[in-house]
Protein backbone atom coordinates (compact mmCIF):
# COMPACT_ATOMS: atom_id res chain seq x y z
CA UNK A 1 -17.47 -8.65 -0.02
CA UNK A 2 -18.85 -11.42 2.06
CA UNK A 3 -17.93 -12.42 5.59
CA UNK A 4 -18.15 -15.52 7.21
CA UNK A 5 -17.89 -16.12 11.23
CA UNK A 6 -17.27 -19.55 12.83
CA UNK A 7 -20.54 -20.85 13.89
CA UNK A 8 -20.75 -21.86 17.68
CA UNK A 9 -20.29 -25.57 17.01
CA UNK A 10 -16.91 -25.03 15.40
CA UNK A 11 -15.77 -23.21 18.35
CA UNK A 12 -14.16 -25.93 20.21
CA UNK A 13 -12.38 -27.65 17.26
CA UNK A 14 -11.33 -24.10 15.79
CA UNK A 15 -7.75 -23.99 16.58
CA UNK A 16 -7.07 -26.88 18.53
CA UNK A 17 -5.62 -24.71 21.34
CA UNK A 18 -6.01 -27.29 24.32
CA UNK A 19 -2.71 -27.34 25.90
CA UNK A 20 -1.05 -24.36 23.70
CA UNK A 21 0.60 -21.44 25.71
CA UNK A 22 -1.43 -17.97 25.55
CA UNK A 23 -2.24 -17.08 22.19
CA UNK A 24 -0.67 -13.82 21.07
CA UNK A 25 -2.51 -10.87 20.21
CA UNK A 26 -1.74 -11.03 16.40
CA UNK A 27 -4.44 -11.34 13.69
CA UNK A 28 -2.68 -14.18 11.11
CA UNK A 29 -3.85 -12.99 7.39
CA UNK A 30 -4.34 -15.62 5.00
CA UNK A 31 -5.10 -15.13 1.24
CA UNK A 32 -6.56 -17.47 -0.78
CA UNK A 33 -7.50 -18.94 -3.81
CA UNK A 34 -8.36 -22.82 -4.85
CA UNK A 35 -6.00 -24.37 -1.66
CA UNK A 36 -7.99 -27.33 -0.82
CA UNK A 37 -4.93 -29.31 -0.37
CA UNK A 38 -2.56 -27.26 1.88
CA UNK A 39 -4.85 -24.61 3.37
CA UNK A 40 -5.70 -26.75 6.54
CA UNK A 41 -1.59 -27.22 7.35
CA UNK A 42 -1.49 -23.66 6.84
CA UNK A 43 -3.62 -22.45 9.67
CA UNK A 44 -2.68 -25.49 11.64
CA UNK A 45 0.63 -23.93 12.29
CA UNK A 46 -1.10 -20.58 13.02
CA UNK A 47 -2.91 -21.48 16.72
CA UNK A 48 -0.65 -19.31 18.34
CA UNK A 49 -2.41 -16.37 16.66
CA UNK A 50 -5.12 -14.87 18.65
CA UNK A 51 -7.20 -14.32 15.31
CA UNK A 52 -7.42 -16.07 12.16
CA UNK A 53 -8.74 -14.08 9.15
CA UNK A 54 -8.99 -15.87 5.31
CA UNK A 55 -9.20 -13.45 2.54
CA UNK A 56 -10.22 -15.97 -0.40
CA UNK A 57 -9.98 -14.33 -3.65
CA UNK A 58 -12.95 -16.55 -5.43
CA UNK A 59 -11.98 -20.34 -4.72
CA UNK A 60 -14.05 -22.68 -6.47
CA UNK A 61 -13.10 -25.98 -4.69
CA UNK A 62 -13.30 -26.56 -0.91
CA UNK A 63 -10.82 -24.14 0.64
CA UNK A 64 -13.36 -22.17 1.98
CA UNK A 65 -15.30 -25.13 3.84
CA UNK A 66 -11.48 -26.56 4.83
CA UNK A 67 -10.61 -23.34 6.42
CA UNK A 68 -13.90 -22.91 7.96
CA UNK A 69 -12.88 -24.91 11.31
CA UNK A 70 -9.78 -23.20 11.55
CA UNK A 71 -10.38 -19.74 10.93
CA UNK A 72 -12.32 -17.14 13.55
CA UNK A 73 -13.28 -14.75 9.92
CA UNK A 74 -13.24 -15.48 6.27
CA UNK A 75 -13.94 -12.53 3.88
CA UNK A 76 -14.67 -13.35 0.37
CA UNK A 77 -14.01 -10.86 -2.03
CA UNK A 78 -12.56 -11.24 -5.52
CA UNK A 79 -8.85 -10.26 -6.55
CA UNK A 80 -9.46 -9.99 -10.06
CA UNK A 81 -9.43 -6.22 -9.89
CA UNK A 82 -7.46 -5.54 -6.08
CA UNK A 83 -4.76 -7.76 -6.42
CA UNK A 84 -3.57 -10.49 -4.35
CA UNK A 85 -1.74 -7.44 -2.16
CA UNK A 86 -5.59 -5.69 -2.43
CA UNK A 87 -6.84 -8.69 -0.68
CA UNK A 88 -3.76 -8.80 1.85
CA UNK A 89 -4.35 -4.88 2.29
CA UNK A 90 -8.04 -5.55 3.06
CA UNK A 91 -7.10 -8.61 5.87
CA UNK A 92 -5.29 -6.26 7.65
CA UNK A 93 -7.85 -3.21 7.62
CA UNK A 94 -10.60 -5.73 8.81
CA UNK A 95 -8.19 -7.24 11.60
CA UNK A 96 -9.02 -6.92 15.56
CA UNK A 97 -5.51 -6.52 16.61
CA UNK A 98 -2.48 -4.24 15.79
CA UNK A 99 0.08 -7.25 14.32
CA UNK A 100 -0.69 -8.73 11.49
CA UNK A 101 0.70 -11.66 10.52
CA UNK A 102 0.72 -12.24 6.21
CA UNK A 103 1.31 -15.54 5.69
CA UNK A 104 0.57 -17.43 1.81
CA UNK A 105 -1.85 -20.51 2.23
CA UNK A 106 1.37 -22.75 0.90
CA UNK A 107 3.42 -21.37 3.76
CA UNK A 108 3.99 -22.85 7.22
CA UNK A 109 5.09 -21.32 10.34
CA UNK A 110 7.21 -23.67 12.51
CA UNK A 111 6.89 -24.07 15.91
CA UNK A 112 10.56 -22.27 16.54
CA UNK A 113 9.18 -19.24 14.59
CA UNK A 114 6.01 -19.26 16.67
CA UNK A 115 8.12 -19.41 19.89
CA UNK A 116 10.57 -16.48 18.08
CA UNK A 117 7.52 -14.10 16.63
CA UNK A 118 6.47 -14.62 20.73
CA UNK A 119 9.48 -13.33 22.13
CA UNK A 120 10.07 -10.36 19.57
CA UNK A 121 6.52 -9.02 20.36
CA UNK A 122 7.49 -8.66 24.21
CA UNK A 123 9.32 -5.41 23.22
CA UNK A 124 9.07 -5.26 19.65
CA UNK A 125 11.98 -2.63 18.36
CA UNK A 126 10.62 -2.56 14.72
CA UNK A 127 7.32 -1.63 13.35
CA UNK A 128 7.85 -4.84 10.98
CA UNK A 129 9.86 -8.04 10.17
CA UNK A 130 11.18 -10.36 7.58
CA UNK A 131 11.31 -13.51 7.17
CA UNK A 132 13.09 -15.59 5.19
CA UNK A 133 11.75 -18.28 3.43
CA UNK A 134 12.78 -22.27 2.65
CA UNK A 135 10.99 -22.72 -0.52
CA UNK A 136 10.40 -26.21 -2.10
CA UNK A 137 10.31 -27.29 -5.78
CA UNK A 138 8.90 -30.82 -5.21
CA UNK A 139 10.76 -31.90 -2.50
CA UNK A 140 14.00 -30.13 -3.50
CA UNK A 141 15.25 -27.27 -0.99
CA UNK A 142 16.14 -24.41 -3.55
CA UNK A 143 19.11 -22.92 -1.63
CA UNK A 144 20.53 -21.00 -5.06
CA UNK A 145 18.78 -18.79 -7.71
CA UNK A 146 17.96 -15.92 -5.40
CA UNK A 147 15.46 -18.18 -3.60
CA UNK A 148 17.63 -18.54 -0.37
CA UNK A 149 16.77 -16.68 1.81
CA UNK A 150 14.54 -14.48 0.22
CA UNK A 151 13.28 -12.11 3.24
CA UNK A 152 10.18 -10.94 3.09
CA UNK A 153 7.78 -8.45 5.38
CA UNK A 154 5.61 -10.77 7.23
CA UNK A 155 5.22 -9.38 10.38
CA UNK A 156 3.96 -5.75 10.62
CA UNK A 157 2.29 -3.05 12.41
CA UNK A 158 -1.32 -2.57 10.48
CA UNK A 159 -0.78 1.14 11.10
CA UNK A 160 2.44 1.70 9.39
CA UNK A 161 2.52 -0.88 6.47
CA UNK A 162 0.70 -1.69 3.59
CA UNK A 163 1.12 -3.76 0.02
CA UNK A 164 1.89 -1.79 -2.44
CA UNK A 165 -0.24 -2.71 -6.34
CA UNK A 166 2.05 -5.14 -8.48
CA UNK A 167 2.56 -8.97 -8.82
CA UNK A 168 5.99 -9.11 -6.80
CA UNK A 169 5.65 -5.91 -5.18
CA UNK A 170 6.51 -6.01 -1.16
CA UNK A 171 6.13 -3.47 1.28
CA UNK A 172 8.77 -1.32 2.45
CA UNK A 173 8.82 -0.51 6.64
CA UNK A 174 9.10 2.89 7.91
CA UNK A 175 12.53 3.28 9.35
CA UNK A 176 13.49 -0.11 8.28
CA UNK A 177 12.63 -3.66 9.21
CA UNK A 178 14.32 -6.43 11.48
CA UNK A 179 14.89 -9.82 10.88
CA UNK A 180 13.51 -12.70 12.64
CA UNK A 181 16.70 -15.87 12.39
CA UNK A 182 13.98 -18.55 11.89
CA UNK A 183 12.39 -19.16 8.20
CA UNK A 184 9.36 -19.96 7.03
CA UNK A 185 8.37 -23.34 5.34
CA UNK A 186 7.28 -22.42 1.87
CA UNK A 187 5.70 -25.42 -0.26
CA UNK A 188 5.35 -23.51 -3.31
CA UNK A 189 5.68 -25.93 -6.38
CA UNK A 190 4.70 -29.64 -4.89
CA UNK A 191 4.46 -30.52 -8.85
CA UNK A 192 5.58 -28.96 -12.22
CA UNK A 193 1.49 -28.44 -13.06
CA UNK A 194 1.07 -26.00 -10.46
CA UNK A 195 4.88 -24.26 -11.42
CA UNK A 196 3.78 -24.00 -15.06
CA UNK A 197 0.39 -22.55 -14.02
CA UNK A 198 1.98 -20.14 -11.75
CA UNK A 199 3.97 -19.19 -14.08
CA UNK A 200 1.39 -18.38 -17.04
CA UNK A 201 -0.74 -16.49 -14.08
CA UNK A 202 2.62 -14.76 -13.44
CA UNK A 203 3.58 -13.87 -17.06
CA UNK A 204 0.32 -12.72 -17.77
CA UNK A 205 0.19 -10.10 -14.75
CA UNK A 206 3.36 -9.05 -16.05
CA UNK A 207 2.32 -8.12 -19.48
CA UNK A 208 -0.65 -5.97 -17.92
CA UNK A 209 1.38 -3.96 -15.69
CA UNK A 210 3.79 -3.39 -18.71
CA UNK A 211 0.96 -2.18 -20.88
CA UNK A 212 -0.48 0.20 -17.90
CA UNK A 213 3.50 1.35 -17.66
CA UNK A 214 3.40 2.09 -21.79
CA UNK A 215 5.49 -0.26 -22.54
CA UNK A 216 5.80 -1.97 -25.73
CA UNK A 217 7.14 -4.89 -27.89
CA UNK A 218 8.12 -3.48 -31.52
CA UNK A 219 10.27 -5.28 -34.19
CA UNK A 220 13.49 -2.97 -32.88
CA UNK A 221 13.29 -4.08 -29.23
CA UNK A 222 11.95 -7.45 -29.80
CA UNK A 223 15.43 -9.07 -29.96
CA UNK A 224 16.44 -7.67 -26.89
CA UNK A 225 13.61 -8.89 -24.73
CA UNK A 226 12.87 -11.98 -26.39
CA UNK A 227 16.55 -13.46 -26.66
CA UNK A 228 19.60 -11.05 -25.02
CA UNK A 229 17.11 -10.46 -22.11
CA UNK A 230 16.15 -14.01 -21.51
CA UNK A 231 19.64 -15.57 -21.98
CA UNK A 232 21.23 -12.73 -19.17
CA UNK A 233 18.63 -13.82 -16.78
CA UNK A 234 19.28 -17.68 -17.26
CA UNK A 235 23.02 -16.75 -17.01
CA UNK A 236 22.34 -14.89 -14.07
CA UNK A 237 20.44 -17.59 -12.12
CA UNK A 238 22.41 -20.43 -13.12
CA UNK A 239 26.20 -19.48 -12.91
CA UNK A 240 26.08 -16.39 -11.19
CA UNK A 241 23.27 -16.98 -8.07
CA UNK A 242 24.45 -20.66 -8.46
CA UNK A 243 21.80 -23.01 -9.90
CA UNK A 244 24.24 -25.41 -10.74
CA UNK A 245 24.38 -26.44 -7.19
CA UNK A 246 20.68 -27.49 -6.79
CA UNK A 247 21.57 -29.95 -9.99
CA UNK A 248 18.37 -30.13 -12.13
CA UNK A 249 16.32 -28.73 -9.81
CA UNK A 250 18.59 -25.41 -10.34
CA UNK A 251 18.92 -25.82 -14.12
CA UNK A 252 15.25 -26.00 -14.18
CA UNK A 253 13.93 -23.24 -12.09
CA UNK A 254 17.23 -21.10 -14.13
CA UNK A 255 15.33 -21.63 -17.53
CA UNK A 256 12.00 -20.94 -16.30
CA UNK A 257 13.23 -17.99 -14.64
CA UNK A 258 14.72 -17.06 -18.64
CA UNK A 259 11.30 -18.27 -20.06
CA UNK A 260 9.13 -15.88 -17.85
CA UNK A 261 10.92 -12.88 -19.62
CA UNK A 262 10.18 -13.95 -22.73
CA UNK A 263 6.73 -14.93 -22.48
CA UNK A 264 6.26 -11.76 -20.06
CA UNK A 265 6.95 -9.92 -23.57
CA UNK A 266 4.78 -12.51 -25.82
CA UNK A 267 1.97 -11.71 -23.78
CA UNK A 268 2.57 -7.84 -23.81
CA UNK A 269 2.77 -8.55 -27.39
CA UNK A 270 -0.63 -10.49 -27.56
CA UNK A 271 -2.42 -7.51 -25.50
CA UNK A 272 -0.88 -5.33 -28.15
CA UNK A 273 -2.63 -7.29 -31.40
CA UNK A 274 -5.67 -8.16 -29.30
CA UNK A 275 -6.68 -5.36 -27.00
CA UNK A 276 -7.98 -7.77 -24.20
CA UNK A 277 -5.85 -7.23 -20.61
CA UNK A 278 -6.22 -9.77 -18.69
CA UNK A 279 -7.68 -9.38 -14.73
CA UNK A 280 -5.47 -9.27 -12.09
CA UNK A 281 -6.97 -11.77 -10.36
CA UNK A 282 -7.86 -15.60 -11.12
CA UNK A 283 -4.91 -17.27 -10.99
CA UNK A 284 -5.89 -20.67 -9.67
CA UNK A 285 -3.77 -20.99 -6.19
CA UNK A 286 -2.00 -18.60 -4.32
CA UNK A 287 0.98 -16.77 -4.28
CA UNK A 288 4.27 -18.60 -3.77
């Protein structure tokens, strides 16, 4: 693991706080991985945060040297075996202050959220909080599919939550969790490229976690999980959760949503005849 502090000629430029109200005693974890292109937005939108701390999981473009002037820590250490929840587990153990604030590099906090995280923390009455999230597909506002709103733990107490292992695994808050009203902006797919290779990071994840569970893909269950399977979840996301109101946008992100059972299974099946599992880690970009 290998920490980096902002040297003392970044210090002035490092959040661009002139004029910003009191920052709030929150440490903002960001995980990482190849975001040249949105990681500076990202942390833009977090000076409110009284500590900045980048968890890159091996980036080999310029995220690191992007974040640099925006974030007080960055901690490189590799996902490939931790997770992407490892690496979210291990921002929050190294951060100075009690809230912790998980936010993906393709994620944005408004300034409304900011100004509603602020008020919440006066006398918090939850150890942690969802979010919900606006996601994009290109420029297209996915408000069907399951995507809207999609809550999610982003704001926590260090001492009472952590990630649990697993691709789509979220953390569960003891006693329950409230709600903050204002989402998050979440530019996860600005092009099909980057939705296609999220999706073969995804599938292949997947497939390892089914092996570790036991699970396998014979000729007797192959027709279930490779066609009935598939078909239900298109179904599913398209009539049932709606798709058809986002037009293509919904008809596509319904089929991929089919295709990523079936190739979750095709890549079970290729651990099966191969024997090589494939790292948790190395995935290209970061979660969306």
């Amino acid at each position: 693991m290998t920490e980096r502090r902002r040297g003392p000629s970044e210090e002035k430029s490092s959040n661009g706080n002139a004029g910003c109200p009191e920052r709030l005693p929150i440490t903002a974890v960001v995980i990482t991985e190849n975001e040249e292109e949105r990681i500076e937005a990202c942390l833009r939108s977090l000076r409110f945060c009284a500590e900045i701390l980048v968890v890159d999981g091996g980036s080999v473009d310029r995220t690191v040297e992007r974040a640099r002037p925006f974030a007080d820590r960055i901690i490189e250490h590799s996902a490939s075996e931790v997770g992407l929840n490892g690496n979210k587990n291990l921002g929050a153990e190294e951060a100075r202050h009690e809230w912790i604030l998980s936010v993906d590099a393709d994620e944005i906090v408004p300034l409304e959220l900011a100004d509603e995280i602020r008020d919440v923390l006066k006398d918090p009455q939850y150890d942690g909080y969802e979010v919900a999230r606006r996601t994009y597909l290109l420029d297209c506002w996915i408000r069907s599919c399951g995507w809207w709103p999609g809550y999610v733990v982003r704001l926590y107490r260090k001492e009472k939550v952590s990630w649990p292992p697993g691709v789509h695994e979220t953390p569960s808050v003891p006693g329950g969790a409230g709600r903050l009203k204002t989402p998050l902006e979440h530019y996860s797919f600005p092009s099909i490229g980057l939705y296609l290779r999220k999706l073969d990071h995804f599938t292949r994840c997947e497939a390892r976690e089914k092996w570790e569970r036991g699970e396998r893909l014979t000729a007797g269950n192959a027709p279930w999980h490779l066609f009935f399977k598939p078909m239900i979840v298109f179904v599913k996301k398209y009539l049932f959760q709606r798709g058809f109101f986002d037009g293509l946008a919904g008809f596509f992100v319904s089929v991929s949503a089919a295709l990523a059972v079936f190739f979750n299974y095709i890549r079970l099946w290729e651990i099966q005849r191969t024997g090589k599992i494939p790292s948790q880690g190395g995935r290209g970009r970061s979660d969306g």
